[in-house]
N, C-alpha and C. Protein backbone atom coordinates (compact mmCIF):
# COMPACT_ATOMS: atom_id res chain seq x y z
N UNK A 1 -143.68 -63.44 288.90
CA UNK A 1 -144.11 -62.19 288.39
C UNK A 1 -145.49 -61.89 288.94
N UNK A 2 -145.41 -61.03 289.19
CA UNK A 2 -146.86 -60.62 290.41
C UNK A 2 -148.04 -60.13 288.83
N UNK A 3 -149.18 -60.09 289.46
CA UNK A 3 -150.42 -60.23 288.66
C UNK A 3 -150.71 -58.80 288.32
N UNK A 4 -150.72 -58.09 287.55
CA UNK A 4 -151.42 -56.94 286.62
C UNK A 4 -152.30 -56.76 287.06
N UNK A 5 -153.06 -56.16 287.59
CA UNK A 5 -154.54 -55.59 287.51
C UNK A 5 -154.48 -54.02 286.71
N UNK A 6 -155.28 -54.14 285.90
CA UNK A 6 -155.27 -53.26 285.22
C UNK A 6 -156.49 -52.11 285.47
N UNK A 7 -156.23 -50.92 285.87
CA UNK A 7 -157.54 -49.98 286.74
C UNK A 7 -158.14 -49.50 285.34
N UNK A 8 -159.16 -48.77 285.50
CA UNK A 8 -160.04 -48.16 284.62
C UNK A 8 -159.59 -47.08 284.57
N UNK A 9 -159.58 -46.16 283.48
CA UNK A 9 -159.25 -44.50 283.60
C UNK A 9 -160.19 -44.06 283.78
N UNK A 10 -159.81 -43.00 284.83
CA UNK A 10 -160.46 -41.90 285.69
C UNK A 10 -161.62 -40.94 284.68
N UNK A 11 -162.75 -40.91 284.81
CA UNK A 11 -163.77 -39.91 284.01
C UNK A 11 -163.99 -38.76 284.76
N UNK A 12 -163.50 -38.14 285.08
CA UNK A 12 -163.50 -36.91 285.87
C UNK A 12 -163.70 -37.11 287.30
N UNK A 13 -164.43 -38.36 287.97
CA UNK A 13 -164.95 -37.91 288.96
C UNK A 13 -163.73 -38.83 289.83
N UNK A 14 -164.30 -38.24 291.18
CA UNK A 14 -163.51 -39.21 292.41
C UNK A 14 -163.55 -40.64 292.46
N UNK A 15 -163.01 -41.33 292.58
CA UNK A 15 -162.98 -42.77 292.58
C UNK A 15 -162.73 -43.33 291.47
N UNK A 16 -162.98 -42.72 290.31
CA UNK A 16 -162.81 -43.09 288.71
C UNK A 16 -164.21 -43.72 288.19
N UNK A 17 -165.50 -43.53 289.35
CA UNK A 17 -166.63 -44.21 288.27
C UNK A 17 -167.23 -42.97 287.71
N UNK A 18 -167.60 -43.56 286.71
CA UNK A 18 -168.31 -42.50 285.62
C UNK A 18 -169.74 -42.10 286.18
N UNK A 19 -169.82 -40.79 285.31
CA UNK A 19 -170.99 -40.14 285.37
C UNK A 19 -172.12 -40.77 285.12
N UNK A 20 -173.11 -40.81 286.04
CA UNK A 20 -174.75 -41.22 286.04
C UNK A 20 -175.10 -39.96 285.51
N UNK A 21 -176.48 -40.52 284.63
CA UNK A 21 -177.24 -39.55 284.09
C UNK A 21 -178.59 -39.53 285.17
N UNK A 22 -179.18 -38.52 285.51
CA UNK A 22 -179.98 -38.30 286.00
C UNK A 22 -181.40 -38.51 285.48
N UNK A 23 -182.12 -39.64 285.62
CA UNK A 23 -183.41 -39.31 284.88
C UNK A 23 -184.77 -38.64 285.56
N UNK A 24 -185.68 -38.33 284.65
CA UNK A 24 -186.48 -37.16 285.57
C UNK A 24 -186.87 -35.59 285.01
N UNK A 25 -187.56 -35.13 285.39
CA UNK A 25 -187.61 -33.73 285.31
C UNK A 25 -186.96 -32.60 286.06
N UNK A 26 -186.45 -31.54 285.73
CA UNK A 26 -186.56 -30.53 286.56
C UNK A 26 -187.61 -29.60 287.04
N UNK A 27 -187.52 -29.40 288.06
CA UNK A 27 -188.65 -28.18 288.72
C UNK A 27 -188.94 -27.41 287.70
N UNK A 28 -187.85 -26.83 287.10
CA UNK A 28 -188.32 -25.51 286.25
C UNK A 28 -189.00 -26.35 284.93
N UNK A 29 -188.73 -27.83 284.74
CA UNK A 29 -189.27 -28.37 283.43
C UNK A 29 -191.18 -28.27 283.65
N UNK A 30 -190.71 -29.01 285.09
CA UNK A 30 -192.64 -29.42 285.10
C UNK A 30 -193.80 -28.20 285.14
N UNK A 31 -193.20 -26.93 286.17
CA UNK A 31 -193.73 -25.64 286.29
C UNK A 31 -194.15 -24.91 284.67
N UNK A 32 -193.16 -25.23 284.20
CA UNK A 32 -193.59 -24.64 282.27
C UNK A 32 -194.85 -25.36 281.83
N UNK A 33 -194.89 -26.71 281.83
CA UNK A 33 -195.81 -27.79 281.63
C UNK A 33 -196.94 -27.25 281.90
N UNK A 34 -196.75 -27.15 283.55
CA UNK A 34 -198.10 -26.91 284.07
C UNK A 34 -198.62 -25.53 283.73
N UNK A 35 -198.14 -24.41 283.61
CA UNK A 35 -198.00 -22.87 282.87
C UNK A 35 -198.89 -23.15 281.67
N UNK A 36 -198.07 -24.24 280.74
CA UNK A 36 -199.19 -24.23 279.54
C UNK A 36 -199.95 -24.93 279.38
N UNK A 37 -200.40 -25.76 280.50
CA UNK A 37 -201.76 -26.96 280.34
C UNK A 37 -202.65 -25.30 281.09
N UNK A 38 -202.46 -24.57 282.12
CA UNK A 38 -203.69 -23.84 283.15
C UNK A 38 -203.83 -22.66 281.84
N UNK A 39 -202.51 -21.78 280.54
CA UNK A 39 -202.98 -21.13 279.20
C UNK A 39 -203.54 -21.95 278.33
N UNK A 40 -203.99 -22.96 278.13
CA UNK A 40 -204.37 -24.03 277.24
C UNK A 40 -205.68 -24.19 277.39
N UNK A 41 -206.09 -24.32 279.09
CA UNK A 41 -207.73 -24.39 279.64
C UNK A 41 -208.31 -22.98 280.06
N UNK A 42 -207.81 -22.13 280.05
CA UNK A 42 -208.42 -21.08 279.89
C UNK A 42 -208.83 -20.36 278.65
N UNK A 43 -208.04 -20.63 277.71
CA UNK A 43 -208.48 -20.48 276.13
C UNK A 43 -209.38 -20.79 275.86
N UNK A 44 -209.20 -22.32 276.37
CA UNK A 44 -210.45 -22.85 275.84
C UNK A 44 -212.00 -22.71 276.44
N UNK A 45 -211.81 -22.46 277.88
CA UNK A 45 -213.30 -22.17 278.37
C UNK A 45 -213.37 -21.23 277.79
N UNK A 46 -212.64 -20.09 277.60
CA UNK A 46 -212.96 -18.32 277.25
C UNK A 46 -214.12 -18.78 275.75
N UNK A 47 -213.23 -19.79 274.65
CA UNK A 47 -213.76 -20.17 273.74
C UNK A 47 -215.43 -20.65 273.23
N UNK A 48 -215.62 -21.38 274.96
CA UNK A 48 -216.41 -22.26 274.84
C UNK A 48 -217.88 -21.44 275.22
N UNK A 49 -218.58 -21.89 274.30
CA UNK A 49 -220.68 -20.86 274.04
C UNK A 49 -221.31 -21.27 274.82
N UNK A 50 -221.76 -20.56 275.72
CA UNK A 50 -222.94 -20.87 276.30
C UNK A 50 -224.21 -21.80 275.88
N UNK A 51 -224.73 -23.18 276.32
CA UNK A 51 -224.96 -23.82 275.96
C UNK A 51 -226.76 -23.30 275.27
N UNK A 52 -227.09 -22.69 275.50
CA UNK A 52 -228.62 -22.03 275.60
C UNK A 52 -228.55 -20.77 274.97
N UNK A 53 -227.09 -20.00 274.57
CA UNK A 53 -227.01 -19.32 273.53
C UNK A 53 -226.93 -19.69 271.92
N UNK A 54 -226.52 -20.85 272.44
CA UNK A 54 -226.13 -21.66 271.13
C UNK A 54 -227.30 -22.22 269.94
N UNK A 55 -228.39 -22.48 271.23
CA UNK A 55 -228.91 -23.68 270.66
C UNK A 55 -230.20 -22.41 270.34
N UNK A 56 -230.35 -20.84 271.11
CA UNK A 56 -231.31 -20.00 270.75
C UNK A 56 -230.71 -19.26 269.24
N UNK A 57 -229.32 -19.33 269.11
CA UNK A 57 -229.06 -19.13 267.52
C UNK A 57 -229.54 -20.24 266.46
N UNK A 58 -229.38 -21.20 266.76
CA UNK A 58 -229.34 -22.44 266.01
C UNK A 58 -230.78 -22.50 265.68
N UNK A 59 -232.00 -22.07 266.83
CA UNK A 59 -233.23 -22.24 266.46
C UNK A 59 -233.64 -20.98 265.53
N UNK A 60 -232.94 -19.90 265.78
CA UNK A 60 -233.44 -18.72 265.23
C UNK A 60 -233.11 -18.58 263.74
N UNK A 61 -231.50 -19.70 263.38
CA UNK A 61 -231.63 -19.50 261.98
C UNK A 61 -232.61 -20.54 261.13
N UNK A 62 -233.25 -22.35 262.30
CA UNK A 62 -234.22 -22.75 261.46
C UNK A 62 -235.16 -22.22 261.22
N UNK A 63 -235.95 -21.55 262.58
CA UNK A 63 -237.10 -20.67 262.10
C UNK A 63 -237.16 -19.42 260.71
N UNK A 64 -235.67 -18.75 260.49
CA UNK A 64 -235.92 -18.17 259.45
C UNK A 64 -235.31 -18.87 258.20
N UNK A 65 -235.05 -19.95 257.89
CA UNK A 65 -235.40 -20.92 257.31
C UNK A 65 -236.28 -21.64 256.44
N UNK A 66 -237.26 -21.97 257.97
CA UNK A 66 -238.64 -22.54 257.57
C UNK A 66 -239.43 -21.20 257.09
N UNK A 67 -239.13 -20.23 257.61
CA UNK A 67 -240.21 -18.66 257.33
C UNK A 67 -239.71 -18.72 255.85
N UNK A 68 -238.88 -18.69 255.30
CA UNK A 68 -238.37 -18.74 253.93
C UNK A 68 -239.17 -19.57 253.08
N UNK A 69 -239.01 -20.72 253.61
CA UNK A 69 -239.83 -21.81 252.69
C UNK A 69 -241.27 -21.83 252.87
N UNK A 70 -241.95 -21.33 253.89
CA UNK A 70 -243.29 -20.95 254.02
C UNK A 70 -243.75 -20.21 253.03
N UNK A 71 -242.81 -19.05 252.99
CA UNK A 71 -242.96 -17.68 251.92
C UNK A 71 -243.00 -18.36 250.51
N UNK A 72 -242.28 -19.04 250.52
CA UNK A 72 -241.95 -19.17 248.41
C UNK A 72 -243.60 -19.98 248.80
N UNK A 73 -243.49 -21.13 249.19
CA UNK A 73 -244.88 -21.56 248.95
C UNK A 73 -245.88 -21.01 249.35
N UNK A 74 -246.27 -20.43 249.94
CA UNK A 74 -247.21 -19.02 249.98
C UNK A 74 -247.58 -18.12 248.67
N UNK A 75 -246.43 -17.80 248.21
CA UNK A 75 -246.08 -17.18 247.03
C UNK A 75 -246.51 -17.70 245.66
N UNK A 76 -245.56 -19.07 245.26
CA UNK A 76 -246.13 -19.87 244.16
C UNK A 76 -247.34 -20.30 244.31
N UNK A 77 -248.02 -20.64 245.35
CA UNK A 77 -249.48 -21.15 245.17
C UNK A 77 -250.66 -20.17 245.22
N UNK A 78 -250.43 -18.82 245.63
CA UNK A 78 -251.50 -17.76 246.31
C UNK A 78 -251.79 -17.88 247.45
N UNK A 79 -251.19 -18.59 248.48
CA UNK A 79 -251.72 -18.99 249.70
C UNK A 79 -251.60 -17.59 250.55
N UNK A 80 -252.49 -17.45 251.60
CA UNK A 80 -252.10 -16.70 252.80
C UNK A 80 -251.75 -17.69 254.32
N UNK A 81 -250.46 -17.01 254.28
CA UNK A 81 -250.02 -18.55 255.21
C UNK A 81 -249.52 -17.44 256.77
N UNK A 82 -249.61 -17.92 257.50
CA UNK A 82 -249.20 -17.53 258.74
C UNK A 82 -248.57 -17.92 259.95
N UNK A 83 -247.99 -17.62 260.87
CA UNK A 83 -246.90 -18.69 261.75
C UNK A 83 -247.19 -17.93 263.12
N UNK A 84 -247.47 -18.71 264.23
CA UNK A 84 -247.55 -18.44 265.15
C UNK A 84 -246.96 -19.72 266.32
N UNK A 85 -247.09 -19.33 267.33
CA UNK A 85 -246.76 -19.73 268.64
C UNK A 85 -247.73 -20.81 269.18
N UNK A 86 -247.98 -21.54 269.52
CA UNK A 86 -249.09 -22.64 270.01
C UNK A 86 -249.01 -23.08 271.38
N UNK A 87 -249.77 -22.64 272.06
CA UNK A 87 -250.20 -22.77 273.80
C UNK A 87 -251.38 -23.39 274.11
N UNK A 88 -251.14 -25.05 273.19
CA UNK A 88 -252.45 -25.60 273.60
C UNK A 88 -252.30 -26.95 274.20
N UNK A 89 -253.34 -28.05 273.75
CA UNK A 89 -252.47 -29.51 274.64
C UNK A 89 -252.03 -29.86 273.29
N UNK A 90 -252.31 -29.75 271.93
CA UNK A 90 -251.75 -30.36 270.69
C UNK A 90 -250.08 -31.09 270.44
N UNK A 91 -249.22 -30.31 271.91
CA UNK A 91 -248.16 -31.05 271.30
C UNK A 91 -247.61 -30.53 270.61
N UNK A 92 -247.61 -29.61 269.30
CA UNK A 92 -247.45 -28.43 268.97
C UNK A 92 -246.47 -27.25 269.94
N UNK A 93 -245.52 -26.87 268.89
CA UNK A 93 -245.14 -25.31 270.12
C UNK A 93 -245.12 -24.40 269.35
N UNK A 94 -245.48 -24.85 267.77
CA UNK A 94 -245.66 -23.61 266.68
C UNK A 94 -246.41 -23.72 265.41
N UNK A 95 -246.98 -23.33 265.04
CA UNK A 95 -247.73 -23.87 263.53
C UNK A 95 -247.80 -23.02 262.41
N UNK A 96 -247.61 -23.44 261.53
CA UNK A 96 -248.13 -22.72 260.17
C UNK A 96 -249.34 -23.08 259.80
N UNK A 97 -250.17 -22.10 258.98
CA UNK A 97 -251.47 -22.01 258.70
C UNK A 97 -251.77 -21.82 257.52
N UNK A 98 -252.27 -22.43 256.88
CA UNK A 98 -252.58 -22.09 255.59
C UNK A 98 -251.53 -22.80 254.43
N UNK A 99 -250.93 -23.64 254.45
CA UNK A 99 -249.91 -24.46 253.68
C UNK A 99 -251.15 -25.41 253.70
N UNK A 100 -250.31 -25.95 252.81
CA UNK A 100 -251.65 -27.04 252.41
C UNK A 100 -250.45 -27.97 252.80
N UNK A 101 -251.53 -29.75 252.54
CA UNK A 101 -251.11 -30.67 253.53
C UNK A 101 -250.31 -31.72 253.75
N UNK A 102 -250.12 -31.49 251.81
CA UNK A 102 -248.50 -32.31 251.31
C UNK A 102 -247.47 -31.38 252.14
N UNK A 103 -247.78 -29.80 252.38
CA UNK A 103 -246.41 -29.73 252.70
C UNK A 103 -246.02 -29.55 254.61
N UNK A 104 -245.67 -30.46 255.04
CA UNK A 104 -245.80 -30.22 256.53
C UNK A 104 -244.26 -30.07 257.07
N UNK A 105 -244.52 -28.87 257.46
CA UNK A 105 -243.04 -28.38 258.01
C UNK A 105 -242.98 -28.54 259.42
N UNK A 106 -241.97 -28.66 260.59
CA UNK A 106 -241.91 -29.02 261.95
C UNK A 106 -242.63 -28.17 262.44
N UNK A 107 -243.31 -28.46 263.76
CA UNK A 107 -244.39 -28.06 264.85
C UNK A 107 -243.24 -27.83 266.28
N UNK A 108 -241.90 -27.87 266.26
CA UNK A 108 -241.70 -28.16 267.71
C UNK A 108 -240.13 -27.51 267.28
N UNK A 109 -240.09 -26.99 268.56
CA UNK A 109 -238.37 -26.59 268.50
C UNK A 109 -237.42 -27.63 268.67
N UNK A 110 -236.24 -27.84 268.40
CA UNK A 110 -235.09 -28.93 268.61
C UNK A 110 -235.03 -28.96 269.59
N UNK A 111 -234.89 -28.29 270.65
CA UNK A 111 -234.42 -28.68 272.13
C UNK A 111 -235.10 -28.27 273.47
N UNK A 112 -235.28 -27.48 274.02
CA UNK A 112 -236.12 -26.82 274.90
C UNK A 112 -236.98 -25.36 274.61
N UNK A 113 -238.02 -25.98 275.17
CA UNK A 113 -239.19 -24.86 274.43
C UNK A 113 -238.32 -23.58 274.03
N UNK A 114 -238.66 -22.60 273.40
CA UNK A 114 -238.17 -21.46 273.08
C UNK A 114 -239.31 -20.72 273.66
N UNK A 115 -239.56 -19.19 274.36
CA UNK A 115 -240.53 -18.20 274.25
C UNK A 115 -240.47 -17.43 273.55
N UNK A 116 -241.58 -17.09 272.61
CA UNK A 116 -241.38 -16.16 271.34
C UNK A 116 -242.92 -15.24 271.56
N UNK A 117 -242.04 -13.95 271.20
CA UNK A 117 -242.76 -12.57 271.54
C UNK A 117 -242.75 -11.58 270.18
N UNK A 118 -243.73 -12.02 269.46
CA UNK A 118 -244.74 -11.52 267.79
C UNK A 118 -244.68 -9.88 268.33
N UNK A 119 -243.81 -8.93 267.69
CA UNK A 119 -243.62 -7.58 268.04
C UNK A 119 -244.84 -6.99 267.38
N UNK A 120 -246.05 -6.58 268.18
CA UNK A 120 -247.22 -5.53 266.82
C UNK A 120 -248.10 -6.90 266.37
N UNK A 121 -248.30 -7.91 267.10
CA UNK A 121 -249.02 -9.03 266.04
C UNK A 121 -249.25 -9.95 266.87
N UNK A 122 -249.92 -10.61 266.08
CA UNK A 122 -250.46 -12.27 267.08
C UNK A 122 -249.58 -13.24 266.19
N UNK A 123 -249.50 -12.90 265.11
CA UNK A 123 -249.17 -14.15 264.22
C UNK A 123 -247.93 -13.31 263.21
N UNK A 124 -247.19 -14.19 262.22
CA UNK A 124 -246.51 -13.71 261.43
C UNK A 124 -247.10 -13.78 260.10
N UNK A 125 -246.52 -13.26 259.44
CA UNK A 125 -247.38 -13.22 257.94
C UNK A 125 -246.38 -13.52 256.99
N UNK A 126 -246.73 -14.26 256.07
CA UNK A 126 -245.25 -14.72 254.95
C UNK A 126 -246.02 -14.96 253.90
N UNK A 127 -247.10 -14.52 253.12
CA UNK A 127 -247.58 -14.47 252.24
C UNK A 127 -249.36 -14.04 251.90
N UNK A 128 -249.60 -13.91 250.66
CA UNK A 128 -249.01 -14.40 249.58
C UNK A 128 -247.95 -13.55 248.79
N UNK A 129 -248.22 -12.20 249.24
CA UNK A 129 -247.77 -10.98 248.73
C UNK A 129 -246.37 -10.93 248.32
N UNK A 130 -245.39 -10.53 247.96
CA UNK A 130 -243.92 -10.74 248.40
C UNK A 130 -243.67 -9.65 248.83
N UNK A 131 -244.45 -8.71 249.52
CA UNK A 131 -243.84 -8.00 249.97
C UNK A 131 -244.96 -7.78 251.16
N UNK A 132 -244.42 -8.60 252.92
CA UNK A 132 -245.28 -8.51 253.36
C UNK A 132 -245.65 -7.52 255.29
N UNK A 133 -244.59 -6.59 254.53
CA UNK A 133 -244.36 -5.49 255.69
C UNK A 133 -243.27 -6.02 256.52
N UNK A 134 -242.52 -4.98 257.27
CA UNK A 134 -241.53 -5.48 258.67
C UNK A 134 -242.42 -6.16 259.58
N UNK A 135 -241.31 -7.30 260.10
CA UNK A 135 -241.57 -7.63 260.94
C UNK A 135 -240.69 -8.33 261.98
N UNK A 136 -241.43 -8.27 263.27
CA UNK A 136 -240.28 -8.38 264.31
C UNK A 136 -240.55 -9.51 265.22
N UNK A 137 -239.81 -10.39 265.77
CA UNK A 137 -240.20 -11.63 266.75
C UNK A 137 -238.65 -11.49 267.71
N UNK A 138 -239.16 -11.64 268.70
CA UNK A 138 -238.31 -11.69 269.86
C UNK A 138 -238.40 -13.41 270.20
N UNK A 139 -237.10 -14.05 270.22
CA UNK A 139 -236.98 -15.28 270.36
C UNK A 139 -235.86 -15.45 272.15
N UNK A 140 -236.59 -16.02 273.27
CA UNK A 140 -235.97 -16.07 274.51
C UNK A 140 -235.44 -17.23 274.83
N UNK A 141 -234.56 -17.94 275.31
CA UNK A 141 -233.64 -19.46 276.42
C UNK A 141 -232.90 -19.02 277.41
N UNK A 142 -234.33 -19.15 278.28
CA UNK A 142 -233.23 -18.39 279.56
C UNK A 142 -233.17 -16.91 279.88
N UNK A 143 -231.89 -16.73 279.94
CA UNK A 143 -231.54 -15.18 279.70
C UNK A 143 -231.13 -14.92 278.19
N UNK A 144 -230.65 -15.69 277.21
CA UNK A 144 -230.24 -15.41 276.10
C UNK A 144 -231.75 -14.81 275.31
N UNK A 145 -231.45 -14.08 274.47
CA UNK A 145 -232.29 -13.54 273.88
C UNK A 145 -231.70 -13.24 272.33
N UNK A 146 -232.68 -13.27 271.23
CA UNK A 146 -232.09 -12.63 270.04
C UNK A 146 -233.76 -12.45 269.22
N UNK A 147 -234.01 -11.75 268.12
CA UNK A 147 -234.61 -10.97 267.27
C UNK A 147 -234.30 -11.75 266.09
N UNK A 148 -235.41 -12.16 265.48
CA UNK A 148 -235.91 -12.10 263.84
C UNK A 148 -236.58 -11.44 263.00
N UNK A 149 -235.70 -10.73 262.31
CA UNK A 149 -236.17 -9.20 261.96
C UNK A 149 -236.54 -9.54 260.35
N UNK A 150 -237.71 -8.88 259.55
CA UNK A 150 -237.70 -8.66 258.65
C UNK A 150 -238.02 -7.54 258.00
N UNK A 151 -237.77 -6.96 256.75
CA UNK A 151 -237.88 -5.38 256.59
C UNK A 151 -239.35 -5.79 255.14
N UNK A 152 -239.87 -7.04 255.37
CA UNK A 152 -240.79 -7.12 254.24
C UNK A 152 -240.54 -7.68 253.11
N UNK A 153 -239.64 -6.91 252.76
CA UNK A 153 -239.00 -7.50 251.29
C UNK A 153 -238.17 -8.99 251.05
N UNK A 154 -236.75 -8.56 252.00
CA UNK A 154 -236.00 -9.42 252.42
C UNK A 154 -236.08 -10.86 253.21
N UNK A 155 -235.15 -11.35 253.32
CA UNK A 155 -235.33 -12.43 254.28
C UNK A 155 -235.95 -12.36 255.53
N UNK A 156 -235.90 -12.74 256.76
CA UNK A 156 -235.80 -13.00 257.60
C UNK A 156 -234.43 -13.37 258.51
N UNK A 157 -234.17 -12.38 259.20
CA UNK A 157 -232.24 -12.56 259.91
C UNK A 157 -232.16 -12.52 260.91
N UNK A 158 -231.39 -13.43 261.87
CA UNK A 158 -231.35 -13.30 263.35
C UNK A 158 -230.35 -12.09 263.44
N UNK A 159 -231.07 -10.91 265.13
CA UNK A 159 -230.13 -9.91 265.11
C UNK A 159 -230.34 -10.26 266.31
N UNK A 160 -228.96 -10.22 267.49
CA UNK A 160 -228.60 -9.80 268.85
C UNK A 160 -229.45 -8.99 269.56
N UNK A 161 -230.22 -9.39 270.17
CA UNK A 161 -230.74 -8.21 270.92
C UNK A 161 -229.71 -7.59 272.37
N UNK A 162 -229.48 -6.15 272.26
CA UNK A 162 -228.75 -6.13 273.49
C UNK A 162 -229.44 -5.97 274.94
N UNK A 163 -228.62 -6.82 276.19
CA UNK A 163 -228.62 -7.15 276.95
C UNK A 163 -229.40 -6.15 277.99
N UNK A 164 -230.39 -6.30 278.56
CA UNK A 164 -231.47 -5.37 279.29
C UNK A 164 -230.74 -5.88 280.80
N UNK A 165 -230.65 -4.57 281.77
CA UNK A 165 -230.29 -4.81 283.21
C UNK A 165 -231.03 -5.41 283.92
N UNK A 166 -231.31 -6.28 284.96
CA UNK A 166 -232.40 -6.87 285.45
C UNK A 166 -233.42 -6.02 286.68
């Protein structure tokens, strides 16, 4: 009796071996990929602040801040206190005047000098009065620019200054 071999059934293809799966991407898979990694990094630069705009907001809301806390203590004690700009060798890039000497508030900006331009004035005024007229400071980094405005009464608020042609 002759020997059996018994064949495999046929899976569709020629010869009867079965289907391989293909591993891998398709063209059209990786092109999508790459589509939303180049919408992904453009978002995000669009997102991303100018590094020297950032840091001229960031100073403009400590300065009106510290102008705040100058004022109340100005205020509660009778002091006449004042804030200006400092262009000397002291080390210093700003000072208050007239606070007395328990209370010592920072002399120096956080990061790179700031130029600041006292609108109508040499100095700022934050007491003792509480009410101690408008006033205006132009704060510069670079090209960025912004305004600390006060109407006297109120706080002290950073406003945008808009953009001058060169």
């Amino acid at each position: 009796m002759p020997i059996r071999v018994r064949q495999r059934p046929s899976l569709g293809r020629p010869g009867g071996r079965p289907k391989r799966y293909v591993r891998g991407f398709t063209l059209i898979e990786l092109l999508v990929v790459v589509a939303l990694i180049a919408i992904a990094t453009a978002t995000l630069s669009l997102a991303l602040r100018d590094p020297a705009g950032a840091q001229l907001e960031r100073e403009a809301e400590r300065l009106a801040a510290l102008f705040e806390t100058a004022r109340a203590e100005a205020r509660a004690a009778g002091l006449t206190v004042q804030w200006a700009p400092v262009n000397d060798d002291s080390g210093d890039q700003f000072r208050f005047r007239g606070l007395p000497e328990r209370m010592q508030l920072p002399r120096r900006w956080l990061g790179e000098a700031v130029a600041v331009e006292i609108v109508g004035a040499r100095s700022v005024q934050l007491g003792p009065e509480p009410m101690v007229g408008a006033q205006r400071l132009r704060l510069s980094l670079g090209a960025q620019r912004i305004a600390l405005v006060t109407d006297g009464l109120g706080p002290f608020e950073p406003q945008h200054e808009p953009e001058t042609a060169p």
